[in-house]
PDB file of N, CA and C in Angstrom:
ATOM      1  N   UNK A   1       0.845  -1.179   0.000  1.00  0.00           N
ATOM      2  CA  UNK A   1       0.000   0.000   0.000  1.00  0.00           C
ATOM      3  C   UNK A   1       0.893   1.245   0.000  1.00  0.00           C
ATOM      4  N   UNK A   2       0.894   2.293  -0.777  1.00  0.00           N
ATOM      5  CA  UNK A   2       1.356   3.668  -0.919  1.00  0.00           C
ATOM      6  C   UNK A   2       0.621   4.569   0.231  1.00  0.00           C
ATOM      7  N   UNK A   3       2.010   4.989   0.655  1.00  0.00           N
ATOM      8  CA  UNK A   3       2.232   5.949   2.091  1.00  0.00           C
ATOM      9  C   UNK A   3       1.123   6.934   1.566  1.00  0.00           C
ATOM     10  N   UNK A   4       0.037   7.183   2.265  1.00  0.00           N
ATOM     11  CA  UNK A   4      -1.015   9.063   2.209  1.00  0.00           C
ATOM     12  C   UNK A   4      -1.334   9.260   3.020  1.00  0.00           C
ATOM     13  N   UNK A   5      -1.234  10.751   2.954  1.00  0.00           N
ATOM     14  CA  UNK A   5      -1.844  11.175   4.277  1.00  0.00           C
ATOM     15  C   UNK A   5      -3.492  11.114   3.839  1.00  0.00           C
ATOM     16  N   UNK A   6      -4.531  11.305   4.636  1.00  0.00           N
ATOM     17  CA  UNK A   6      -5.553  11.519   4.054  1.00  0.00           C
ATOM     18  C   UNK A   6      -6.317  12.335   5.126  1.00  0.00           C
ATOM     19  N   UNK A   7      -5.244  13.452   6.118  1.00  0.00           N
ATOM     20  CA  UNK A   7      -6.111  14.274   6.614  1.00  0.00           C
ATOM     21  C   UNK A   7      -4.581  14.906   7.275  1.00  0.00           C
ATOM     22  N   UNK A   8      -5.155  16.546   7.925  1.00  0.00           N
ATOM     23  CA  UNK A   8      -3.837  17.594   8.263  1.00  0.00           C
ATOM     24  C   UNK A   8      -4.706  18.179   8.905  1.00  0.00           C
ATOM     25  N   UNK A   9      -4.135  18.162  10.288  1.00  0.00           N
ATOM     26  CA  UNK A   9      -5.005  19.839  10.900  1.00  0.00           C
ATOM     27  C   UNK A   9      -3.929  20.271  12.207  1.00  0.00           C
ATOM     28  N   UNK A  10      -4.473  21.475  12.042  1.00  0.00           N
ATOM     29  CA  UNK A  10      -3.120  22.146  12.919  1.00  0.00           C
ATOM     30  C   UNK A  10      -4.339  22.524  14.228  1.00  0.00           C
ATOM     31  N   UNK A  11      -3.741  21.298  15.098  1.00  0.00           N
ATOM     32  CA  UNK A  11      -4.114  21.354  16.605  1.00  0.00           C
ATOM     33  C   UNK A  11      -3.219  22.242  17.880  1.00  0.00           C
ATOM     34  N   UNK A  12      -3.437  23.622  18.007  1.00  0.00           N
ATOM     35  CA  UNK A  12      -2.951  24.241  19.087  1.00  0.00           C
ATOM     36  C   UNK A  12      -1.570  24.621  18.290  1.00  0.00           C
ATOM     37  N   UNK A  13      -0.261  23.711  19.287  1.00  0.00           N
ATOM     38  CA  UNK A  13       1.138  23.890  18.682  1.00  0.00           C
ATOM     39  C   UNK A  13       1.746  22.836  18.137  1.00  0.00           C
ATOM     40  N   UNK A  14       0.355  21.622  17.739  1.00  0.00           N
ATOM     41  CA  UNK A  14       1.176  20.603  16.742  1.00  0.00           C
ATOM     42  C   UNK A  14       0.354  20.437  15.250  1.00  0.00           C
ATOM     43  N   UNK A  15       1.227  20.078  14.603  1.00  0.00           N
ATOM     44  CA  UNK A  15       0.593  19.451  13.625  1.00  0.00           C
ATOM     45  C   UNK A  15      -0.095  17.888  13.664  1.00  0.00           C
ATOM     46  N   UNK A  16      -1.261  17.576  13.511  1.00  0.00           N
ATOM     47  CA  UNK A  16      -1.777  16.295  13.421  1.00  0.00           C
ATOM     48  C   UNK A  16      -1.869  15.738  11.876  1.00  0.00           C
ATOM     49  N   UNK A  17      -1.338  14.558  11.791  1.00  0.00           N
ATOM     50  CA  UNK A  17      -1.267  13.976  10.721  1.00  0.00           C
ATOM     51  C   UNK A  17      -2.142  12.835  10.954  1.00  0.00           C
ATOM     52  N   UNK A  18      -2.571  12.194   9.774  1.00  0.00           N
ATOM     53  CA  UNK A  18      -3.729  11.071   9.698  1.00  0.00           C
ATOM     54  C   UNK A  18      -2.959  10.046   8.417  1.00  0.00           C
ATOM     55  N   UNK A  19      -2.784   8.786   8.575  1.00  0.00           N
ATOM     56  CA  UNK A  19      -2.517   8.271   7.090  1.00  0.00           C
ATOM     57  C   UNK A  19      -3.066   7.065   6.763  1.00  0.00           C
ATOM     58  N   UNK A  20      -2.957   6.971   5.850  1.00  0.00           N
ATOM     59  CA  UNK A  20      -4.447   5.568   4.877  1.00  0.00           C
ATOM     60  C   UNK A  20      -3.804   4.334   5.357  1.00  0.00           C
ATOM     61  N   UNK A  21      -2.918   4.111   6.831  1.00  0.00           N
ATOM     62  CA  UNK A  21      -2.840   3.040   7.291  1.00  0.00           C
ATOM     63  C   UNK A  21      -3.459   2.547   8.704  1.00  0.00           C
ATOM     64  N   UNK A  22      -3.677   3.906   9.134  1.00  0.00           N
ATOM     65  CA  UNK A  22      -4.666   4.267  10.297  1.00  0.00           C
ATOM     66  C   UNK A  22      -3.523   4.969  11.660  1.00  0.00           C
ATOM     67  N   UNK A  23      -2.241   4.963  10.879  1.00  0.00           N
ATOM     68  CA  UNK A  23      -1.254   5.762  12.044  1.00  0.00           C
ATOM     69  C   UNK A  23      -1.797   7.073  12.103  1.00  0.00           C
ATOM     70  N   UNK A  24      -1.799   7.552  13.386  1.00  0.00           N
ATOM     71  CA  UNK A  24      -1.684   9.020  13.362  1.00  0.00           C
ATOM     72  C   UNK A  24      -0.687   9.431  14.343  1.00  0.00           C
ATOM     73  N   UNK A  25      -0.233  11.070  13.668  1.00  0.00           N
ATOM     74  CA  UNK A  25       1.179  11.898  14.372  1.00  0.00           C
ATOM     75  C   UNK A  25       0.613  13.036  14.943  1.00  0.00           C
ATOM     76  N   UNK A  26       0.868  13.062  16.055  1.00  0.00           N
ATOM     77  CA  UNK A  26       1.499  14.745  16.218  1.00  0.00           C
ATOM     78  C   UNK A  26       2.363  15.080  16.402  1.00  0.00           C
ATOM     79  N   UNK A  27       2.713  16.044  15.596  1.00  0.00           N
ATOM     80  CA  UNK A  27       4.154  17.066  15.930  1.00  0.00           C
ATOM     81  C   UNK A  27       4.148  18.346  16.208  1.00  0.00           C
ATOM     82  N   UNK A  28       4.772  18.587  17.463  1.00  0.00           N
ATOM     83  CA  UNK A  28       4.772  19.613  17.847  1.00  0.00           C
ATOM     84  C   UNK A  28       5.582  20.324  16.957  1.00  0.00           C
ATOM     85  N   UNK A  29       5.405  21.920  16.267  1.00  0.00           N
ATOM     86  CA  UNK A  29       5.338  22.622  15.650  1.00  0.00           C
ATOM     87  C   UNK A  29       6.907  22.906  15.425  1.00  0.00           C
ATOM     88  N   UNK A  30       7.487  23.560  16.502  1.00  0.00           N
ATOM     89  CA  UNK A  30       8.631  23.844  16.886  1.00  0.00           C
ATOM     90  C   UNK A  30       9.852  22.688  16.076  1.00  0.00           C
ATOM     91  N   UNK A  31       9.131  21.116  16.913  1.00  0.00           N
ATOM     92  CA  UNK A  31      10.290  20.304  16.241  1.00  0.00           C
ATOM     93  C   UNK A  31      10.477  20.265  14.874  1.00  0.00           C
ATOM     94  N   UNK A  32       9.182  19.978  14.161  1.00  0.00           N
ATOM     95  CA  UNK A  32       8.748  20.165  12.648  1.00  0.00           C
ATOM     96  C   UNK A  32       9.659  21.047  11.850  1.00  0.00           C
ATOM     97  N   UNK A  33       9.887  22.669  12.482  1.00  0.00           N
ATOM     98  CA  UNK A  33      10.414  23.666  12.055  1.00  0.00           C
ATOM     99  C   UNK A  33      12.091  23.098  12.340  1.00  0.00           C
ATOM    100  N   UNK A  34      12.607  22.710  13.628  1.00  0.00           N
ATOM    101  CA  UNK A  34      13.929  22.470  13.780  1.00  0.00           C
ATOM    102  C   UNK A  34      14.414  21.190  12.214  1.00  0.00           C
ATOM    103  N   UNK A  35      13.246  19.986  12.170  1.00  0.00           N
ATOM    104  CA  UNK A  35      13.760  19.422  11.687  1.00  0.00           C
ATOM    105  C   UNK A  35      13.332  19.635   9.957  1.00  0.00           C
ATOM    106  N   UNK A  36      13.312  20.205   9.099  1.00  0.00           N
ATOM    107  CA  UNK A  36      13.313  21.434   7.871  1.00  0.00           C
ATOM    108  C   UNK A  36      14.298  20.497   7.530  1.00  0.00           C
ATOM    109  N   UNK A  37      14.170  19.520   6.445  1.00  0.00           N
ATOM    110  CA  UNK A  37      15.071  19.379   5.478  1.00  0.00           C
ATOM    111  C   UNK A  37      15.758  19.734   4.255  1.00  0.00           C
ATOM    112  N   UNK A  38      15.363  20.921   4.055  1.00  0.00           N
ATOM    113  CA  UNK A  38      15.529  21.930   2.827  1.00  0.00           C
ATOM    114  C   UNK A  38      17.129  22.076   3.191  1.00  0.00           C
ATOM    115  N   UNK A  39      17.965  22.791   2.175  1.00  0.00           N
ATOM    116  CA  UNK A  39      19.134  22.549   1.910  1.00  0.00           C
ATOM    117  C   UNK A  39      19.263  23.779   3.293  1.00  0.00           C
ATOM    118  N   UNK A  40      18.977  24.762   2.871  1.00  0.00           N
ATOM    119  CA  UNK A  40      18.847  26.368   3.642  1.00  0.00           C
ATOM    120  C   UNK A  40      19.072  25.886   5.562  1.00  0.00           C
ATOM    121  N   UNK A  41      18.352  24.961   5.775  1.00  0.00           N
ATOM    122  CA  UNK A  41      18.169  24.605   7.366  1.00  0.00           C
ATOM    123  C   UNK A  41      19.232  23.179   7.475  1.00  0.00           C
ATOM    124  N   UNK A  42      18.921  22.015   6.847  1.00  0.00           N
ATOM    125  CA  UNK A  42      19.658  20.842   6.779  1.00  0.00           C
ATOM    126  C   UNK A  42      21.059  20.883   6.214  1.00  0.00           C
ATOM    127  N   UNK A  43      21.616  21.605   5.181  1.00  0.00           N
ATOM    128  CA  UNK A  43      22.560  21.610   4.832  1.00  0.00           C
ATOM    129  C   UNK A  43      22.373  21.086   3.743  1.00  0.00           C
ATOM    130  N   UNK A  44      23.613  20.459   2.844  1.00  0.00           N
ATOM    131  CA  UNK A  44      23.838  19.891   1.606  1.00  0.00           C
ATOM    132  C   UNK A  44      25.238  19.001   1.281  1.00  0.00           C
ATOM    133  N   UNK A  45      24.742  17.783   0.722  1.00  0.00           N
ATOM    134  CA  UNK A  45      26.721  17.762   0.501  1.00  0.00           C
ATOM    135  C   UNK A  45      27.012  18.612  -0.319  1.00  0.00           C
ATOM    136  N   UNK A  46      28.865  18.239  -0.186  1.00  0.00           N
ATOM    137  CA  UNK A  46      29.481  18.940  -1.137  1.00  0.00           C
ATOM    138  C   UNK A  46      29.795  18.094  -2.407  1.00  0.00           C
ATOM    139  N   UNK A  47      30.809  18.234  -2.862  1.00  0.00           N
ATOM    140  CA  UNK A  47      31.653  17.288  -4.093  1.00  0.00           C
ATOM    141  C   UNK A  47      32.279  15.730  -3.733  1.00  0.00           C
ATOM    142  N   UNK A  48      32.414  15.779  -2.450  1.00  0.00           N
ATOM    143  CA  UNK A  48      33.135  14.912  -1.214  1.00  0.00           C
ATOM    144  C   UNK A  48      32.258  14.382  -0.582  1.00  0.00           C
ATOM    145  N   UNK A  49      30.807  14.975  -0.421  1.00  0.00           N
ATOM    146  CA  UNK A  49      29.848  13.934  -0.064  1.00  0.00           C
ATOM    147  C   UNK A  49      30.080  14.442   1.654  1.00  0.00           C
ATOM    148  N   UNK A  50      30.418  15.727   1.801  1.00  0.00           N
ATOM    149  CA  UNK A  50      30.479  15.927   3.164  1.00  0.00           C
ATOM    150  C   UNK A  50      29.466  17.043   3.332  1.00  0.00           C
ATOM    151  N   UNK A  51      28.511  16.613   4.281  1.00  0.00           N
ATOM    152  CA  UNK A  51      27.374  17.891   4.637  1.00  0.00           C
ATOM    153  C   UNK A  51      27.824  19.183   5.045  1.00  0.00           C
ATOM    154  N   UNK A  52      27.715  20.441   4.453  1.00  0.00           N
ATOM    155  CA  UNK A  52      27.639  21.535   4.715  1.00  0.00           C
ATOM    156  C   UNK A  52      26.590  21.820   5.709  1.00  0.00           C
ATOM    157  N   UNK A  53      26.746  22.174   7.010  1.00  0.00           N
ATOM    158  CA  UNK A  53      25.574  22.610   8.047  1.00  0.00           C
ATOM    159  C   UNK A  53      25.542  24.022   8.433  1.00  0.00           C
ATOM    160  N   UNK A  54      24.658  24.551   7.491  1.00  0.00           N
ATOM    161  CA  UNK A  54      24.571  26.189   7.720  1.00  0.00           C
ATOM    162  C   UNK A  54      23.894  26.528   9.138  1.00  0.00           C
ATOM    163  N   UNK A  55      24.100  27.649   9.692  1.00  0.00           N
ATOM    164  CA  UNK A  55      23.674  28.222  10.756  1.00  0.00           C
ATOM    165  C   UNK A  55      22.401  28.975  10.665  1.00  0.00           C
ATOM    166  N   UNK A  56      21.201  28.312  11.487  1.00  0.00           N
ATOM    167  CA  UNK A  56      20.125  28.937  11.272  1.00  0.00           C
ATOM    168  C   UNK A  56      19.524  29.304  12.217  1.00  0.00           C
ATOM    169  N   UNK A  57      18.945  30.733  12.203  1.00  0.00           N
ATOM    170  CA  UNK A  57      18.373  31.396  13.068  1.00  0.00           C
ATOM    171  C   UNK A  57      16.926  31.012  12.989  1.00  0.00           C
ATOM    172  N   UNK A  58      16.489  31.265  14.280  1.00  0.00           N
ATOM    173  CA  UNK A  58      15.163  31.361  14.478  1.00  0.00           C
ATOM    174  C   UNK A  58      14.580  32.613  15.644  1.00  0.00           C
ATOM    175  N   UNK A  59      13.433  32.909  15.098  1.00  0.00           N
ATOM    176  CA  UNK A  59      12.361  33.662  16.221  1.00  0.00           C
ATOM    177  C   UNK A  59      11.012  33.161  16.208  1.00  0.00           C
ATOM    178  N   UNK A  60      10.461  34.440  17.031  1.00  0.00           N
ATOM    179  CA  UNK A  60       8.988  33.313  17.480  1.00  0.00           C
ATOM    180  C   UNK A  60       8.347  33.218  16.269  1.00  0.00           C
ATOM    181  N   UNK A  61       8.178  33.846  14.933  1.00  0.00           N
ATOM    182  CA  UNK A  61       7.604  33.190  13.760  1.00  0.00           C
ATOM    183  C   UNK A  61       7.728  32.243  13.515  1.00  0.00           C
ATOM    184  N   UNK A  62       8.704  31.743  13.553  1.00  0.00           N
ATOM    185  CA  UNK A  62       9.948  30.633  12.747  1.00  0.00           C
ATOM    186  C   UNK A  62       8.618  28.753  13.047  1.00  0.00           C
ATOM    187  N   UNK A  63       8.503  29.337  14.546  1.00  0.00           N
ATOM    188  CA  UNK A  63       7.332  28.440  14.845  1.00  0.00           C
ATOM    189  C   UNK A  63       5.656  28.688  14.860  1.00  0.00           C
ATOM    190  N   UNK A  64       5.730  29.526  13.872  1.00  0.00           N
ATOM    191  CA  UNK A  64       4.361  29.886  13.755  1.00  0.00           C
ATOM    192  C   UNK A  64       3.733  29.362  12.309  1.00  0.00           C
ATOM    193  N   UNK A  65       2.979  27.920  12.150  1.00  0.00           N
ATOM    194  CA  UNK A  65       2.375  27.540  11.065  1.00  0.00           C
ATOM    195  C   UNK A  65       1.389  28.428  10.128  1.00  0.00           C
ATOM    196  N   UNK A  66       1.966  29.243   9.138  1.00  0.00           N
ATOM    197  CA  UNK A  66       1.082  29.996   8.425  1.00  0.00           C
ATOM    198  C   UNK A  66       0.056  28.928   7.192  1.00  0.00           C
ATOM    199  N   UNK A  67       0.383  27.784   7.041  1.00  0.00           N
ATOM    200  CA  UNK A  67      -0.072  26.887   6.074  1.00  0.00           C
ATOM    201  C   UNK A  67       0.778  26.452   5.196  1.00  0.00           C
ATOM    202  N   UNK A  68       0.426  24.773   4.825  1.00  0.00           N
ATOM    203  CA  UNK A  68       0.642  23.736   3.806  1.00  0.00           C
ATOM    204  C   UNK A  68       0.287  23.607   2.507  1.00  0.00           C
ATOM    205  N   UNK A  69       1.004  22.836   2.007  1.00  0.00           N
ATOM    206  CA  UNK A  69       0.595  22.413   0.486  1.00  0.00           C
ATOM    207  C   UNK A  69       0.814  20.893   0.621  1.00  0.00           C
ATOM    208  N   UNK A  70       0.092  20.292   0.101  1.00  0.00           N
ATOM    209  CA  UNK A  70       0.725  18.488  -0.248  1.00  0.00           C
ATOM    210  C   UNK A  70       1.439  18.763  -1.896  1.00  0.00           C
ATOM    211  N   UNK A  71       2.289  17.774  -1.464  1.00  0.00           N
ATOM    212  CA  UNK A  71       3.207  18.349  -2.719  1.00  0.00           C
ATOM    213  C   UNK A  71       3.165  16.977  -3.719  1.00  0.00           C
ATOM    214  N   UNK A  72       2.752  16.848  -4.787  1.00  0.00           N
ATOM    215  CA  UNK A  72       2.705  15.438  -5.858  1.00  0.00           C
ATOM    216  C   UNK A  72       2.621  14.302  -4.877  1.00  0.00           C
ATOM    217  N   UNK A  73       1.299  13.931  -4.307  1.00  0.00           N
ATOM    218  CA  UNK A  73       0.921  12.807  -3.330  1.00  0.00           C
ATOM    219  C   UNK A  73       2.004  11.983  -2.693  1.00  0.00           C
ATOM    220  N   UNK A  74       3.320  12.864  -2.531  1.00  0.00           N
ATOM    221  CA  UNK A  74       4.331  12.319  -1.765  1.00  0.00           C
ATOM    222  C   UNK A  74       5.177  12.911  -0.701  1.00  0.00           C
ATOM    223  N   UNK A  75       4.695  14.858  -0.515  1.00  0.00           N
ATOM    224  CA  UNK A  75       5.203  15.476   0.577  1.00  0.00           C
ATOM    225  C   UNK A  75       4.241  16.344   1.443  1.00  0.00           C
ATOM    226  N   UNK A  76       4.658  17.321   2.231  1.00  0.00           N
ATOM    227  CA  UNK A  76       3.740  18.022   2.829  1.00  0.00           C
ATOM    228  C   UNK A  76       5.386  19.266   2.778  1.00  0.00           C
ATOM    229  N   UNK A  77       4.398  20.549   2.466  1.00  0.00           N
ATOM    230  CA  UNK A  77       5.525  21.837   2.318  1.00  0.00           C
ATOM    231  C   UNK A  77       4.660  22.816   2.909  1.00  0.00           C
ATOM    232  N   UNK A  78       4.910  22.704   4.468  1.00  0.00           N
ATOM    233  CA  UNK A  78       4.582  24.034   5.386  1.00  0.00           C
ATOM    234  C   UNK A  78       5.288  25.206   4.950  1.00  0.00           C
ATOM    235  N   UNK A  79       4.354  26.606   5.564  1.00  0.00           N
ATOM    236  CA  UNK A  79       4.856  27.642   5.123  1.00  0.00           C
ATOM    237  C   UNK A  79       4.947  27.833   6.254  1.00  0.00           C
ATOM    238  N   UNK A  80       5.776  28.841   7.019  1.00  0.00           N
ATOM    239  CA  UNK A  80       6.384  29.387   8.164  1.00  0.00           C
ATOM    240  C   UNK A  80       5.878  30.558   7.849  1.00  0.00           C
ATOM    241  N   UNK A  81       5.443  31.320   9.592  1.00  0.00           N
ATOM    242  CA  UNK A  81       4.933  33.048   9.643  1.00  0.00           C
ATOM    243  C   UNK A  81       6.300  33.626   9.148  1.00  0.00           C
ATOM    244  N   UNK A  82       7.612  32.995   9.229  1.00  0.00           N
ATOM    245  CA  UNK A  82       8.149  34.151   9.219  1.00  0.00           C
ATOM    246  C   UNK A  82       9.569  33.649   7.348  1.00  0.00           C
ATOM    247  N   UNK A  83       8.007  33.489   6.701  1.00  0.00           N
ATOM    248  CA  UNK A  83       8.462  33.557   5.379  1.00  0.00           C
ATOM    249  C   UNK A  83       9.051  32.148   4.715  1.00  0.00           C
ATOM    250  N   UNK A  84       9.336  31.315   5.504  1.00  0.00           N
ATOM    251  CA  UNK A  84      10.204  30.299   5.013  1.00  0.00           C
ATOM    252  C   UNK A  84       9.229  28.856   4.689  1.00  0.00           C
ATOM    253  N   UNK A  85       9.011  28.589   3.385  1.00  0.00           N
ATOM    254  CA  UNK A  85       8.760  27.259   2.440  1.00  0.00           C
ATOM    255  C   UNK A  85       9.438  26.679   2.343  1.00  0.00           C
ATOM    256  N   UNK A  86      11.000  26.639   1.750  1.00  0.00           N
ATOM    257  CA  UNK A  86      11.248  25.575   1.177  1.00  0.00           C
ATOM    258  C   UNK A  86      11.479  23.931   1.325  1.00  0.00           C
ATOM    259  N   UNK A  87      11.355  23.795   2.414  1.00  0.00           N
ATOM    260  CA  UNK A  87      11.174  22.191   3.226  1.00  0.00           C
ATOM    261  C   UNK A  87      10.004  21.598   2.499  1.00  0.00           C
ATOM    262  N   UNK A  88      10.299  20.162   1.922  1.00  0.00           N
ATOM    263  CA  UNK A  88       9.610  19.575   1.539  1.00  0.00           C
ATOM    264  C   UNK A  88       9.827  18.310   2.303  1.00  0.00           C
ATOM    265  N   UNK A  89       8.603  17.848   3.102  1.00  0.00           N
ATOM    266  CA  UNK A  89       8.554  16.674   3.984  1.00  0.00           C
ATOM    267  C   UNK A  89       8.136  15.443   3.324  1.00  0.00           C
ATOM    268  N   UNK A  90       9.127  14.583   2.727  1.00  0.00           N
ATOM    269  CA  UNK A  90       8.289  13.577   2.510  1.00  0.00           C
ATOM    270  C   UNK A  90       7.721  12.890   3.376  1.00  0.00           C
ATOM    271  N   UNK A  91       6.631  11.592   2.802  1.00  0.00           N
ATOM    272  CA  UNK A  91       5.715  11.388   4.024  1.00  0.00           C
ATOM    273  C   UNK A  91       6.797  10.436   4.367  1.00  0.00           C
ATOM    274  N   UNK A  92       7.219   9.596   3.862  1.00  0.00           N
ATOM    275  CA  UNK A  92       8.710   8.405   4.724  1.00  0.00           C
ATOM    276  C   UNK A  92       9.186   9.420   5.752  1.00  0.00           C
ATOM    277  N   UNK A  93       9.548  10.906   5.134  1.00  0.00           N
ATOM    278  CA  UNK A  93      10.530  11.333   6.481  1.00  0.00           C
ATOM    279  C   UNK A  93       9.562  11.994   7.485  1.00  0.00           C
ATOM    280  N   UNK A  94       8.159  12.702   7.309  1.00  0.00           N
ATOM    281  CA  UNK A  94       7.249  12.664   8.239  1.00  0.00           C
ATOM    282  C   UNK A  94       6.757  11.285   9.372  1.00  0.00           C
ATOM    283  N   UNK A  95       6.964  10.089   8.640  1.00  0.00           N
ATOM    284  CA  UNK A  95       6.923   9.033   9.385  1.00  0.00           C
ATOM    285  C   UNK A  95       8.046   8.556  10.370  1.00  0.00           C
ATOM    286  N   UNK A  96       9.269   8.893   9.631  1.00  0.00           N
ATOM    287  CA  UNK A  96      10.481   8.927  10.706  1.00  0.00           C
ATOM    288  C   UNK A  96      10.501   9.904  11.808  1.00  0.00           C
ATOM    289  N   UNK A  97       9.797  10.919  11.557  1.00  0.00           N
ATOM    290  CA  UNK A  97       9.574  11.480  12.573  1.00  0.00           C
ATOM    291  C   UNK A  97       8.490  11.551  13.476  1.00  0.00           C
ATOM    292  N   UNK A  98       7.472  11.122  13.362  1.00  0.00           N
ATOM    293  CA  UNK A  98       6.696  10.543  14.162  1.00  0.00           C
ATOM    294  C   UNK A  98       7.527   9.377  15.057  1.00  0.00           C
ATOM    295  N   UNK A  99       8.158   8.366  14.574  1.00  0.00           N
ATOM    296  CA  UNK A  99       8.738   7.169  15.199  1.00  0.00           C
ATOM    297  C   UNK A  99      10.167   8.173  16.261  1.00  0.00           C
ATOM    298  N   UNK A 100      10.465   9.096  16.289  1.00  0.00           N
ATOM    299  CA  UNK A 100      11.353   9.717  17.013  1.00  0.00           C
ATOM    300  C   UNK A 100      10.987  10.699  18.209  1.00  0.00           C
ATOM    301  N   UNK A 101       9.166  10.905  17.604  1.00  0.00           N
ATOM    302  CA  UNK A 101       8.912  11.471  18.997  1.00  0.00           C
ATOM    303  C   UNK A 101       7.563  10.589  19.600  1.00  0.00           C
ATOM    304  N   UNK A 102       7.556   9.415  19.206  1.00  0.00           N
ATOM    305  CA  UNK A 102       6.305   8.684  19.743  1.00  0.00           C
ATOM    306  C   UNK A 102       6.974   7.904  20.768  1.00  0.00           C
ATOM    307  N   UNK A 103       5.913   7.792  21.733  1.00  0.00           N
ATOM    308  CA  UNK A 103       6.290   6.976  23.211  1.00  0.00           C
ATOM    309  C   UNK A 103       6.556   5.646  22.661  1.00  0.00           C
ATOM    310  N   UNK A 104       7.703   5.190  23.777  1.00  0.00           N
ATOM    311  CA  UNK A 104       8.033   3.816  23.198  1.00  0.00           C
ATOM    312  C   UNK A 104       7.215   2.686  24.201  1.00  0.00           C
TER     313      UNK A 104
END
């Protein structure tokens, strides 16, 4: 069966996720924003295959969910209050992150 979400709602300071296997996530907002895999927040390799880890600031926008897009039935691309898109979550790495903040 192919990973979907088939529901999103922004509860308080997390995001709730729903998916067509019957898991559901919440993520608190904040972590969501820390963990931004876009090159800008995550870094990038180089030529050498060694990650560049840029330094990124944050303020209280930074954790403020202005709204999503699902991106070609395979990501979710929050927009941040304080301007910043480019993170594209796939749902595998939305699911890894659920498994990193769910009780064991």
């Amino acid at each position: 069966m192919r990973l979907e979400l088939t529901n999103v709602q922004l509860i308080g300071d997390e995001l709730a996720l729903c998916w067509n296997d019957g898991v559901e996530a919440y993520l608190e907002l904040e972590f969501l924003r820390r963990a931004c895999p876009c090159a800008a927040c995550g870094g990038e390799p180089d030529v050498m295959g060694n990650v560049i880890r840029p330094k990124v600031g944050y303020n209280a926008k930074s954790f403020e969910l202005a709204g999503w897009h699902l991106v070609g039935g395979y990501a979710l691309q929050p927009g941040w209050a304080d301007g910043h898109n480019s993170g594209l979550y796939s749902f595998d790495y939305l699911r890894r992150l659920r498994s990193a903040v769910a009780p064991s």
